[in-house]
C-alpha atoms as a PDB file:
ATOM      1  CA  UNK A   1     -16.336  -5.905 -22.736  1.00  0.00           C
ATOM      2  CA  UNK A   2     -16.537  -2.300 -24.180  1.00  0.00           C
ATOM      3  CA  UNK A   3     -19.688  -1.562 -22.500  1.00  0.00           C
ATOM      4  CA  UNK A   4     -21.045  -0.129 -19.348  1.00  0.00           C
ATOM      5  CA  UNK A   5     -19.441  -1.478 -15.896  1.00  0.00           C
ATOM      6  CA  UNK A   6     -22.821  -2.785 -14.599  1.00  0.00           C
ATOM      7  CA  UNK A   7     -22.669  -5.243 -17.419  1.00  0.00           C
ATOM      8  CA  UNK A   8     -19.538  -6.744 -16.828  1.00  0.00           C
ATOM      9  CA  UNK A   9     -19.965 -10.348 -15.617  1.00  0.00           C
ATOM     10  CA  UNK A  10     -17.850 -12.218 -13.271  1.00  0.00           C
ATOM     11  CA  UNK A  11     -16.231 -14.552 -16.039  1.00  0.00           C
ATOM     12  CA  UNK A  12     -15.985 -11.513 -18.657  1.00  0.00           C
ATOM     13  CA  UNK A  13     -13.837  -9.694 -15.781  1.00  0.00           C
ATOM     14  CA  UNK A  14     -11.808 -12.798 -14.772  1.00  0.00           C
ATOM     15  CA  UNK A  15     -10.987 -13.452 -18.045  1.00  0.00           C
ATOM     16  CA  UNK A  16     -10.226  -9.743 -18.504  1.00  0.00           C
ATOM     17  CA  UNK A  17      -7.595  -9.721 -15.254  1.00  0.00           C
ATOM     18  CA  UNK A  18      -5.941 -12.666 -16.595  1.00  0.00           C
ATOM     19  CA  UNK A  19      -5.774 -11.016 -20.305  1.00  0.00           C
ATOM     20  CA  UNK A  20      -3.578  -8.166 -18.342  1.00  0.00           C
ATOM     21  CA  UNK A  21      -1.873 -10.225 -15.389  1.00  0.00           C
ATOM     22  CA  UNK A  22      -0.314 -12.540 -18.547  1.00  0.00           C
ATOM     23  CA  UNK A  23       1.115  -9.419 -20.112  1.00  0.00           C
ATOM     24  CA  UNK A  24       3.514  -9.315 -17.120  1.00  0.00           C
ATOM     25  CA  UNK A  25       4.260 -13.154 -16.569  1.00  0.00           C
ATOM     26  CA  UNK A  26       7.684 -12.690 -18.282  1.00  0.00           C
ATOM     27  CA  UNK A  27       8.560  -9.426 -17.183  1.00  0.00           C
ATOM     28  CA  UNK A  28      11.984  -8.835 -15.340  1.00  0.00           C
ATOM     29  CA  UNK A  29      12.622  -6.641 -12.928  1.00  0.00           C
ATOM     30  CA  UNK A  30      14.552  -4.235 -15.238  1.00  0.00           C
ATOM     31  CA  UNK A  31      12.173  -5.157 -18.045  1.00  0.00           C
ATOM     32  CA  UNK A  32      10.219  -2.563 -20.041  1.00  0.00           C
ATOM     33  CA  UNK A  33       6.475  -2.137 -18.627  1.00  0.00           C
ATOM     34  CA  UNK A  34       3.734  -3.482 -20.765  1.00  0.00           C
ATOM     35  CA  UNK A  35       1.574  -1.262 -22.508  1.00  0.00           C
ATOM     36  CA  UNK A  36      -2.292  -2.214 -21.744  1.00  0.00           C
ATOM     37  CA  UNK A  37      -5.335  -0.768 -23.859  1.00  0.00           C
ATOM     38  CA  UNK A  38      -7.406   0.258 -21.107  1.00  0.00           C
ATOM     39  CA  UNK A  39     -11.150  -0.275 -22.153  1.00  0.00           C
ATOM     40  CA  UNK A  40     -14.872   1.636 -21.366  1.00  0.00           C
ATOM     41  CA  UNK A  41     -15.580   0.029 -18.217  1.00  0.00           C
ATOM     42  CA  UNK A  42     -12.004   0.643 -16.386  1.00  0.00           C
ATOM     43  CA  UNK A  43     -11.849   3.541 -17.327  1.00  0.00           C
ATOM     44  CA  UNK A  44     -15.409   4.625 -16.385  1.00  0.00           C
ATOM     45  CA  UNK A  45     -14.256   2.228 -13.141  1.00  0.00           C
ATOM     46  CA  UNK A  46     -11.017   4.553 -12.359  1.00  0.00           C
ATOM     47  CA  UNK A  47     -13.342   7.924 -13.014  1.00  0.00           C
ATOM     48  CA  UNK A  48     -15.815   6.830 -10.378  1.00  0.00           C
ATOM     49  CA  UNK A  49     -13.525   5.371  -7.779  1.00  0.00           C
ATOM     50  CA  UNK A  50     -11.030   8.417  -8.282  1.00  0.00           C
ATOM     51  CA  UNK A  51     -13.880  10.875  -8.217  1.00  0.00           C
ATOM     52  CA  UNK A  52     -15.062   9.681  -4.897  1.00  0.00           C
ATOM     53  CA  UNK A  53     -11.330   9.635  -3.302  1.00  0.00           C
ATOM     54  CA  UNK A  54     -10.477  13.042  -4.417  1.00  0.00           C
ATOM     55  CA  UNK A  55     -13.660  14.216  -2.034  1.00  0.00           C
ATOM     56  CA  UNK A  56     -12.671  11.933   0.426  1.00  0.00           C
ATOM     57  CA  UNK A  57      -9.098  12.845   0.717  1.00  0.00           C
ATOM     58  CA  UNK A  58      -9.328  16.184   1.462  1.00  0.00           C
ATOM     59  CA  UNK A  59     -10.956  15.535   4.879  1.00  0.00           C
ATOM     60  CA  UNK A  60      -8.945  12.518   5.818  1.00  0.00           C
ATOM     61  CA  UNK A  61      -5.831  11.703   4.525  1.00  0.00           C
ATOM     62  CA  UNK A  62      -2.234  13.087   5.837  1.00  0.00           C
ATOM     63  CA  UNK A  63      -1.110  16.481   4.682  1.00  0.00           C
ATOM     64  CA  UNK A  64       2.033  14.544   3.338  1.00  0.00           C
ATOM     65  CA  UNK A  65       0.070  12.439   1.547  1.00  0.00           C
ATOM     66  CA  UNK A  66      -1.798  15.247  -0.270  1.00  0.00           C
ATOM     67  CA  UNK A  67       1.664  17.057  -0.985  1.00  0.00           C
ATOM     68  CA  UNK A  68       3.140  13.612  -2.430  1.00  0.00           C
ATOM     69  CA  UNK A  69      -0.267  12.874  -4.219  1.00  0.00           C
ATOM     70  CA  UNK A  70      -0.318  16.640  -6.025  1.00  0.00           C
ATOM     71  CA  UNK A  71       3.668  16.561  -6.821  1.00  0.00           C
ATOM     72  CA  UNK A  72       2.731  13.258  -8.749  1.00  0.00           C
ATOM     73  CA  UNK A  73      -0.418  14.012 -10.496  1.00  0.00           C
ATOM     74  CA  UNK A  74      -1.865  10.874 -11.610  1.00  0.00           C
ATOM     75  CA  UNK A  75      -4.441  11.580 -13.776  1.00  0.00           C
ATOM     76  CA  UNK A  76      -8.395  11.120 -12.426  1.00  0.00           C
ATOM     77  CA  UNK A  77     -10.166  11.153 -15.744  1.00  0.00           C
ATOM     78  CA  UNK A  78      -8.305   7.748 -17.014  1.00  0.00           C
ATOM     79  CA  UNK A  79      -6.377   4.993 -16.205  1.00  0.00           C
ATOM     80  CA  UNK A  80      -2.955   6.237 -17.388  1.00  0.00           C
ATOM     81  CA  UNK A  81      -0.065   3.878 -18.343  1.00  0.00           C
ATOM     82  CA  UNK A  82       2.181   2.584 -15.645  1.00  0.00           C
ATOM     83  CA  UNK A  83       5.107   3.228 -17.529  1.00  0.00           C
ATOM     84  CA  UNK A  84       3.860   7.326 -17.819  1.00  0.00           C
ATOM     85  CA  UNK A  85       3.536   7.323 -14.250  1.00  0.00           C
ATOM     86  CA  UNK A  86       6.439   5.666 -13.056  1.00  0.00           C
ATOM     87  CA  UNK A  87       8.688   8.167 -15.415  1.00  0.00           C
ATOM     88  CA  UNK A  88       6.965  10.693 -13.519  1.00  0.00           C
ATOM     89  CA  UNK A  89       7.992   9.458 -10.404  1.00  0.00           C
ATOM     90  CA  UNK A  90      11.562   8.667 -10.897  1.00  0.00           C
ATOM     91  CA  UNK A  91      12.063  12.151 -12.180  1.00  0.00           C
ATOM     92  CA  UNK A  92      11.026  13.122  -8.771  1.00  0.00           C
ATOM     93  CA  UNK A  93      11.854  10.534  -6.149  1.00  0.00           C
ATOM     94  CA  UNK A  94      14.070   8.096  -7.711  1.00  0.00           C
ATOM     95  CA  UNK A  95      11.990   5.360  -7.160  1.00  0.00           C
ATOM     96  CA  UNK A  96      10.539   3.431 -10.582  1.00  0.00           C
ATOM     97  CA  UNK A  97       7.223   1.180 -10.946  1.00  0.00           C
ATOM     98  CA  UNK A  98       7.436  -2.572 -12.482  1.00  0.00           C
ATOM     99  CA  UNK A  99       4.568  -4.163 -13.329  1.00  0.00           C
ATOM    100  CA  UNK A 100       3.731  -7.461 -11.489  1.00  0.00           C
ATOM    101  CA  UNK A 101       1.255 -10.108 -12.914  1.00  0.00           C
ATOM    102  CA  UNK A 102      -0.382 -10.180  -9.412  1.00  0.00           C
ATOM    103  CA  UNK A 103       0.062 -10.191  -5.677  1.00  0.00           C
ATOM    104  CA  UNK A 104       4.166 -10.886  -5.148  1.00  0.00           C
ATOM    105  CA  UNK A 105       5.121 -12.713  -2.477  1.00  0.00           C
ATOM    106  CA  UNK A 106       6.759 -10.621   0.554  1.00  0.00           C
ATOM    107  CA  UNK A 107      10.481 -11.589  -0.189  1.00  0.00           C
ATOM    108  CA  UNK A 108      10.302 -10.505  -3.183  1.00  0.00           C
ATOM    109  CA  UNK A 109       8.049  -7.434  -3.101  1.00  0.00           C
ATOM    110  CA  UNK A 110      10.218  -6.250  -0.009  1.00  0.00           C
ATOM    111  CA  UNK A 111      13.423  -6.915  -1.897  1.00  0.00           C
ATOM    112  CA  UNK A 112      12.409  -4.875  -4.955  1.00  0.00           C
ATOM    113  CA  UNK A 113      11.575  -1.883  -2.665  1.00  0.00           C
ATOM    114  CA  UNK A 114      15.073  -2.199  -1.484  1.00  0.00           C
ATOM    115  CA  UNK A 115      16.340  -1.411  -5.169  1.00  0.00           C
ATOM    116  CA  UNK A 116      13.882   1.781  -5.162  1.00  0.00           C
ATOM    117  CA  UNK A 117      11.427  -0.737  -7.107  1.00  0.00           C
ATOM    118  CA  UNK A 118       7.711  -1.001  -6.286  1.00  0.00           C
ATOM    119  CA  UNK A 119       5.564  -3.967  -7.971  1.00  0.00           C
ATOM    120  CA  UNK A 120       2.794  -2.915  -9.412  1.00  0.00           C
ATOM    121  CA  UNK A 121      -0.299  -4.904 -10.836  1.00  0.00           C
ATOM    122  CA  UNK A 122      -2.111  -3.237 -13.641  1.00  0.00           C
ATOM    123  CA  UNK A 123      -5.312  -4.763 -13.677  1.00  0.00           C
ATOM    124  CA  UNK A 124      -8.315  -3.019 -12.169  1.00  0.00           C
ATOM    125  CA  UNK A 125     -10.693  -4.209  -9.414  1.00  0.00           C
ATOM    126  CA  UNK A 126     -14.049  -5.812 -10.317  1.00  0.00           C
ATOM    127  CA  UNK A 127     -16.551  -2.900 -11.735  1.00  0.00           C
ATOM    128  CA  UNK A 128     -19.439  -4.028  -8.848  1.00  0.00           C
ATOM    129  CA  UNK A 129     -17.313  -2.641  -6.360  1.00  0.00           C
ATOM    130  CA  UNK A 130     -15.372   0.299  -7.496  1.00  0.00           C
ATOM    131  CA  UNK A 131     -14.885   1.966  -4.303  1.00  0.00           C
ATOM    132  CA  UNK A 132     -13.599  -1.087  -2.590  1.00  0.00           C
ATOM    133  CA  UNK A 133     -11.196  -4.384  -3.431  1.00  0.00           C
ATOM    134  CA  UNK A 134     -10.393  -6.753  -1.532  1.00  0.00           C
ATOM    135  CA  UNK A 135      -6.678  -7.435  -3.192  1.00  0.00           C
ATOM    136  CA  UNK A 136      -4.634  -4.784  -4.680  1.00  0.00           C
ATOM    137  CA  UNK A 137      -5.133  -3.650  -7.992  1.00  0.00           C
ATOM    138  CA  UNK A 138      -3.468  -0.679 -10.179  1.00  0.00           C
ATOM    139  CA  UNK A 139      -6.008   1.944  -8.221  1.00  0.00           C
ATOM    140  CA  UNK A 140      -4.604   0.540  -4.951  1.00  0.00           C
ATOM    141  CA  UNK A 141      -0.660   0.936  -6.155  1.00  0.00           C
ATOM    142  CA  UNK A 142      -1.074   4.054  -7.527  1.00  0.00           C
ATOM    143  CA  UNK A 143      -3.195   5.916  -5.856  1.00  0.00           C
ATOM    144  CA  UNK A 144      -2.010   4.678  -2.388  1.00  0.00           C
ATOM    145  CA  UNK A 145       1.440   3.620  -2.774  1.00  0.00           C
ATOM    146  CA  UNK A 146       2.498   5.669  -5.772  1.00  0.00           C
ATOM    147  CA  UNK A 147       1.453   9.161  -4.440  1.00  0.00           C
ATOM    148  CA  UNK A 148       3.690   8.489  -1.639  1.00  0.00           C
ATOM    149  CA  UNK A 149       6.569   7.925  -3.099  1.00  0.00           C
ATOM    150  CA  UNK A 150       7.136  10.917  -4.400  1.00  0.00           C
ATOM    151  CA  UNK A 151       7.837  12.208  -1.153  1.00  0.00           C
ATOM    152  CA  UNK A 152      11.413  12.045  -0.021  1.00  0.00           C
ATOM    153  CA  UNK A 153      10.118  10.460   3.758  1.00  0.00           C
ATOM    154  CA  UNK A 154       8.213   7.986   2.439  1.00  0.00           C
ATOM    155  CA  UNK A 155      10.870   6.767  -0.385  1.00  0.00           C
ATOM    156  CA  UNK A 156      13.434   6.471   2.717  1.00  0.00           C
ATOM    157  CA  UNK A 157      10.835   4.396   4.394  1.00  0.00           C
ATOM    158  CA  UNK A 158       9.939   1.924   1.649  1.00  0.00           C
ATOM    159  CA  UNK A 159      13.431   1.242   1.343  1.00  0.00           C
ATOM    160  CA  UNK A 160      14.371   0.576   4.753  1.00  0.00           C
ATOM    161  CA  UNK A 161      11.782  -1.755   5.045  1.00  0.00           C
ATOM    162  CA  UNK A 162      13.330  -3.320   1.757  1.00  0.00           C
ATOM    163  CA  UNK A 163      16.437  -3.849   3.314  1.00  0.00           C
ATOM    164  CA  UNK A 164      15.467  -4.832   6.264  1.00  0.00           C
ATOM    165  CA  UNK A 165      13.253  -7.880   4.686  1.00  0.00           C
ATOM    166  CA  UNK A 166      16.475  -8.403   3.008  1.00  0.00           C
ATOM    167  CA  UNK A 167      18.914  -8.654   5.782  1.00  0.00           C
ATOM    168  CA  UNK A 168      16.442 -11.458   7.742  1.00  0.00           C
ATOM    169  CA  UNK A 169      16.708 -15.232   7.140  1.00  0.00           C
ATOM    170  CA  UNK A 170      13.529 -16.380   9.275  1.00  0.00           C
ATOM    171  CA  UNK A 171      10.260 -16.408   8.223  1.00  0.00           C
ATOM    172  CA  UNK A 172       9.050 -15.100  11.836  1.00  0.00           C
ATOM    173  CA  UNK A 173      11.134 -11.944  11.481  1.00  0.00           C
ATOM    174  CA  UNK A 174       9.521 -11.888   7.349  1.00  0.00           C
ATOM    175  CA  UNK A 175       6.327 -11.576   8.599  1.00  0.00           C
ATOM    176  CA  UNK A 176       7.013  -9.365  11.379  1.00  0.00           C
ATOM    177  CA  UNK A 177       8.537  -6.655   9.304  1.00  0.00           C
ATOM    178  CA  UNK A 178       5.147  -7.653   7.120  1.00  0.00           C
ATOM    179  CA  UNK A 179       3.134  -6.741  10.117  1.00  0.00           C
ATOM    180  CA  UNK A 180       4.575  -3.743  10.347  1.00  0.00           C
ATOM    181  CA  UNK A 181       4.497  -2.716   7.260  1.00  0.00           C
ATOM    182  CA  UNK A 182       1.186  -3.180   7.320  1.00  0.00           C
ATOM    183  CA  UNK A 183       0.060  -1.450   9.946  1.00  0.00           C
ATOM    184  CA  UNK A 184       2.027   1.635   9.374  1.00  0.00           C
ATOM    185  CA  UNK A 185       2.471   2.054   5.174  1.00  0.00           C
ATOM    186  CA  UNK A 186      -0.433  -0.145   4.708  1.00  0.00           C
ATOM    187  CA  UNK A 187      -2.899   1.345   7.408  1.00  0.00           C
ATOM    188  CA  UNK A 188      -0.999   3.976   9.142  1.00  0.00           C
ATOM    189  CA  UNK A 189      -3.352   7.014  10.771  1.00  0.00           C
ATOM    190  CA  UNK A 190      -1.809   9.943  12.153  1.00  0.00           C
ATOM    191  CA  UNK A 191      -2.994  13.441  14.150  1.00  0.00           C
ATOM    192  CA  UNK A 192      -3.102  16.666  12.542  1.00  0.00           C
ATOM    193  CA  UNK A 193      -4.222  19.627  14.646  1.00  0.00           C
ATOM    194  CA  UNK A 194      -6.117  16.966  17.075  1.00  0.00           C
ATOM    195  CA  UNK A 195      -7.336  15.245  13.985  1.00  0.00           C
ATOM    196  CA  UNK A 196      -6.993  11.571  12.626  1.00  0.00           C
ATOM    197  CA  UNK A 197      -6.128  11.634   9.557  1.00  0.00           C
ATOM    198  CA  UNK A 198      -4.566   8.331   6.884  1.00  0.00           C
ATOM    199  CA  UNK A 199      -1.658   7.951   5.546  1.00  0.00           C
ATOM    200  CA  UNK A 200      -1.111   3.807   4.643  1.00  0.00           C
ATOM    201  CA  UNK A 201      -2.026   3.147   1.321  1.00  0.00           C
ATOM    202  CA  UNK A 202      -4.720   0.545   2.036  1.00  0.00           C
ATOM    203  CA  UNK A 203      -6.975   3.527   3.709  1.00  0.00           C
ATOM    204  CA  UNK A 204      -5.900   6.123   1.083  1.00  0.00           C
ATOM    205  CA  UNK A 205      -6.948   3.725  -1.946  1.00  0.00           C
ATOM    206  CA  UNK A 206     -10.396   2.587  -0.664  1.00  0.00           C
ATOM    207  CA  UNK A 207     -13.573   4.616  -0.472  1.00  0.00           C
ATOM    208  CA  UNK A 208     -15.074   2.153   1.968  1.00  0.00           C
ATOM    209  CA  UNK A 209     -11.572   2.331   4.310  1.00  0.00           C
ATOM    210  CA  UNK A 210     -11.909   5.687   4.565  1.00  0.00           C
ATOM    211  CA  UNK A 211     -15.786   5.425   5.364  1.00  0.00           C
ATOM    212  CA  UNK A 212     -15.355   3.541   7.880  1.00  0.00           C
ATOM    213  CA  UNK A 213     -11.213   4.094   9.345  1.00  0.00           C
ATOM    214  CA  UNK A 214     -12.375   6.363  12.517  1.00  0.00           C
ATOM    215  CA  UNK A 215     -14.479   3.795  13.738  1.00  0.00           C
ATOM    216  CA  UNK A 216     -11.877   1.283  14.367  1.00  0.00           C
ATOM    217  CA  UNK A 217     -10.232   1.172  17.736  1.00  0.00           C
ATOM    218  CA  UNK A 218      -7.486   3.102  17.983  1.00  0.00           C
ATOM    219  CA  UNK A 219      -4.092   2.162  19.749  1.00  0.00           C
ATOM    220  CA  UNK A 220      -0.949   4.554  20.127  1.00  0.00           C
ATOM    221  CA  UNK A 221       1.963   3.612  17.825  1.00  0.00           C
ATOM    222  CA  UNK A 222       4.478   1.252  19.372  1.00  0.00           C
ATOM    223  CA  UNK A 223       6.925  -1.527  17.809  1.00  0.00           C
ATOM    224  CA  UNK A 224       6.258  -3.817  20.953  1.00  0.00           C
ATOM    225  CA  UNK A 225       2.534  -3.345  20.881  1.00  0.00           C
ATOM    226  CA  UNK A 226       2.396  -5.288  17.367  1.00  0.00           C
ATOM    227  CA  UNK A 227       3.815  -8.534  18.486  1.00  0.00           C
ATOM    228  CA  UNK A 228       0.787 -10.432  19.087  1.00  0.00           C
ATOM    229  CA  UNK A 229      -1.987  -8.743  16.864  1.00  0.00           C
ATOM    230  CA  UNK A 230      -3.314 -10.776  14.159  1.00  0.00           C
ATOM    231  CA  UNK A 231      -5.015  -8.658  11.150  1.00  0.00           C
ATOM    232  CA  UNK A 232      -7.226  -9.741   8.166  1.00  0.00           C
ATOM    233  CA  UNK A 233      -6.442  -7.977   4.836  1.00  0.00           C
ATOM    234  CA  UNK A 234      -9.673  -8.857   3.613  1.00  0.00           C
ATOM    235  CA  UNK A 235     -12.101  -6.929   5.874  1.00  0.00           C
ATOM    236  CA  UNK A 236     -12.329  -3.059   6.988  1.00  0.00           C
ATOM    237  CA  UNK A 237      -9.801  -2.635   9.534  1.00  0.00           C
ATOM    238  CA  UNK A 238     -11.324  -2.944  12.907  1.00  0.00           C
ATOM    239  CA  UNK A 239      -8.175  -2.036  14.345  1.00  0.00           C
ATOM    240  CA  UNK A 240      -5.432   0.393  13.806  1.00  0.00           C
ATOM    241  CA  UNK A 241      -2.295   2.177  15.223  1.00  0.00           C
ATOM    242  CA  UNK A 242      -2.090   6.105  15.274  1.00  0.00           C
ATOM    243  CA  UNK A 243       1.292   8.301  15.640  1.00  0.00           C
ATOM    244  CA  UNK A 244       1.214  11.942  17.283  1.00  0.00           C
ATOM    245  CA  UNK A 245       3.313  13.024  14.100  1.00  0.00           C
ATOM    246  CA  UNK A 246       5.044  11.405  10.803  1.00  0.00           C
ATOM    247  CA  UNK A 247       8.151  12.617  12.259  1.00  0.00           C
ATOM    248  CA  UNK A 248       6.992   9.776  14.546  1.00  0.00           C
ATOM    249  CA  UNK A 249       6.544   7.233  12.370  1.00  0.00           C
ATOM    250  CA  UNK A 250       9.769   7.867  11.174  1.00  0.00           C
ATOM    251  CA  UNK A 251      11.388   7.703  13.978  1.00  0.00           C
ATOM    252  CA  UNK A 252       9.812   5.012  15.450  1.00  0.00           C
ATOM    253  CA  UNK A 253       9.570   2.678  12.284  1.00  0.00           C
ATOM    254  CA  UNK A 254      12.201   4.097  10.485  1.00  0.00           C
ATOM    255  CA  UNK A 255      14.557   3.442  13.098  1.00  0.00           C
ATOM    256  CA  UNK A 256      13.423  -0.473  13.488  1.00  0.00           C
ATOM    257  CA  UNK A 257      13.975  -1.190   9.920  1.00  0.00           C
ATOM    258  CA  UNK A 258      17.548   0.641  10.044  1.00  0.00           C
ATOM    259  CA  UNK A 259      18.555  -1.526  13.007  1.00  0.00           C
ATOM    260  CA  UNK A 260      16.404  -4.923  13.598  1.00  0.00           C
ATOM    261  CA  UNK A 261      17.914  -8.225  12.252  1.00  0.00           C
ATOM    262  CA  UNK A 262      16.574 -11.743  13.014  1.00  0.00           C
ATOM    263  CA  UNK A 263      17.751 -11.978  17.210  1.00  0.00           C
ATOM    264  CA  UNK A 264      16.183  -8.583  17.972  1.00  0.00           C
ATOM    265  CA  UNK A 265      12.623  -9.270  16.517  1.00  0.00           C
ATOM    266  CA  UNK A 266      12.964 -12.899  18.645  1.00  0.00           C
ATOM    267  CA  UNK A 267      13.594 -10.731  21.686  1.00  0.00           C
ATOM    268  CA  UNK A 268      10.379  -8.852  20.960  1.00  0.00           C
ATOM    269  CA  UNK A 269       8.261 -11.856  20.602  1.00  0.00           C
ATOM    270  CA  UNK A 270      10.379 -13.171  23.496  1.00  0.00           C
ATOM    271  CA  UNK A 271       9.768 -10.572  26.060  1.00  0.00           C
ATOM    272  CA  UNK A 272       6.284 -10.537  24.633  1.00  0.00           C
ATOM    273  CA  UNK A 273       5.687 -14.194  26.020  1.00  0.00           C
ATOM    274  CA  UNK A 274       7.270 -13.572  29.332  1.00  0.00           C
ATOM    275  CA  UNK A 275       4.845 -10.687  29.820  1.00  0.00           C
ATOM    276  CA  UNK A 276       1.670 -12.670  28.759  1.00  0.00           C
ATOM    277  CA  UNK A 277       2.971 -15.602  31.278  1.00  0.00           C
ATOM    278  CA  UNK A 278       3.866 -13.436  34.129  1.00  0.00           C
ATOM    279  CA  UNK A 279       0.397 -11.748  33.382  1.00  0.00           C
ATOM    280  CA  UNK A 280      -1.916 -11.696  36.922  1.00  0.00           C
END
């Protein structure tokens, strides 16, 4: 398992995630992060993948983003501790990291963010495909959600949506602040100067995302427009929503999360049926 990435079968890296995901079974919320001894291949994994997002980043992602990322510093050469980085970014934001075994459900991961909490795995993706991964791994959290919250917009954001996952009790409205989420923190794209540029930490994270981001259609940023579109977090994005400004997303997503509770997201998917059946 020491050696070179190319050499690192399928079973050897299962085998490998589990070693790390186990480390965090037990861990509490308040719980001290485990410490993982990081070997060749993720390392020379994180080099590579960081390498080629550095380029990448400073064409297309968000001046915010590249503010947050630089106040943070997470180190390109290695894959640094969670716990290093996470003191990091509570001396600057407030927010801490916690290390998750994998993939939390969205109750839960929602409900930490609400408590200035953000679940991290710390596992890396498979070495065949550095520059892309299908499901998050530590690359993913840090290097998309992590940078961000070190900037004060993006911490009030995350926690709004925390809250408001909180204050719901159906599993409609759940999912609905999910697809939000998703298509604004996840896979939100904004203009600079006439420009597209990322900001969700799905297209910041991923080589192949931002390869491939301004060839999606492209749809102007609306609560509304969301109701019916379905998304696959498995596949390059062939769709995506873009705001004139992040004091747009703000405004427009902050102010949902401040406000929506489980009878006003029924109203959107109601008046979203009444238009498709009135529809000529």
């Amino acid at each position: 398992m020491q050696g070179h990435r190319d050499q690192v079968t399928d079973t050897a890296y299962e085998k490998r995630r589990e070693e790390i995901a186990a480390l965090s079974a037990d861990v509490t919320l308040h719980g001290p992060i485990p410490v993982v001894e990081y070997i060749d291949w993720e390392h020379e994994v994180w080099r590579l993948a960081c390498a080629a997002l550095d380029a990448r980043h400073r064409v297309d992602a968000a001046a915010e983003y590249l503010e947050s990322a630089e106040a943070l510093a997470i180190p390109l050469d290695h894959v640094p501790q969670l716990r290093d980085v996470s003191d990091r970014l509570t001396s600057i934001s407030g927010f801490r990291l916690q290390s998750a075994a994998t993939l939390v459900p969205l109750k839960e991961f929602c409900g930490s963010l609400a408590n200035s909490v953000f679940r991290s795995t710390q596992y890396i993706r498979h070495p065949r495909a550095p520059l892309y991964s299908e499901d998050p791994d530590m690359l993913h959290d840090l290097v998309g959600h992590g940078n961000v919250l070190a900037n004060d917009r993006f911490v009030r954001l995350y926690r709004l949506a925390g809250e408001a996952a909180n204050r719901v009790e159906s599993d409609e409205a759940l999912q609905f602040i999910g697809k939000v989420f998703w298509f604004t923190l996840e896979c939100g794209v904004v203009r600079e100067r006439g420009e597209r540029k990322a900001y969700g930490a799905t297209l910041v994270s991923s080589y192949g995302e931002l390869d491939h981001f301004r060839g999606a259609e492209f749809r102007p940023l609306s609560i509304e427009s969301l109701v019916d579109v379905k998304y696959d977090i498995t596949t390059y994005q062939p769709l995506l929503f873009e705001a004139d400004s992040m004091n747009e997303v703000e405004d427009l997503v902050g102010s949902f999360w401040d406000t929506c509770d489980d009878d006003s997201i029924a109203a959107l998917f109601s008046g979203a049926s009444r238009s498709v059946g009135t529809r000529r």
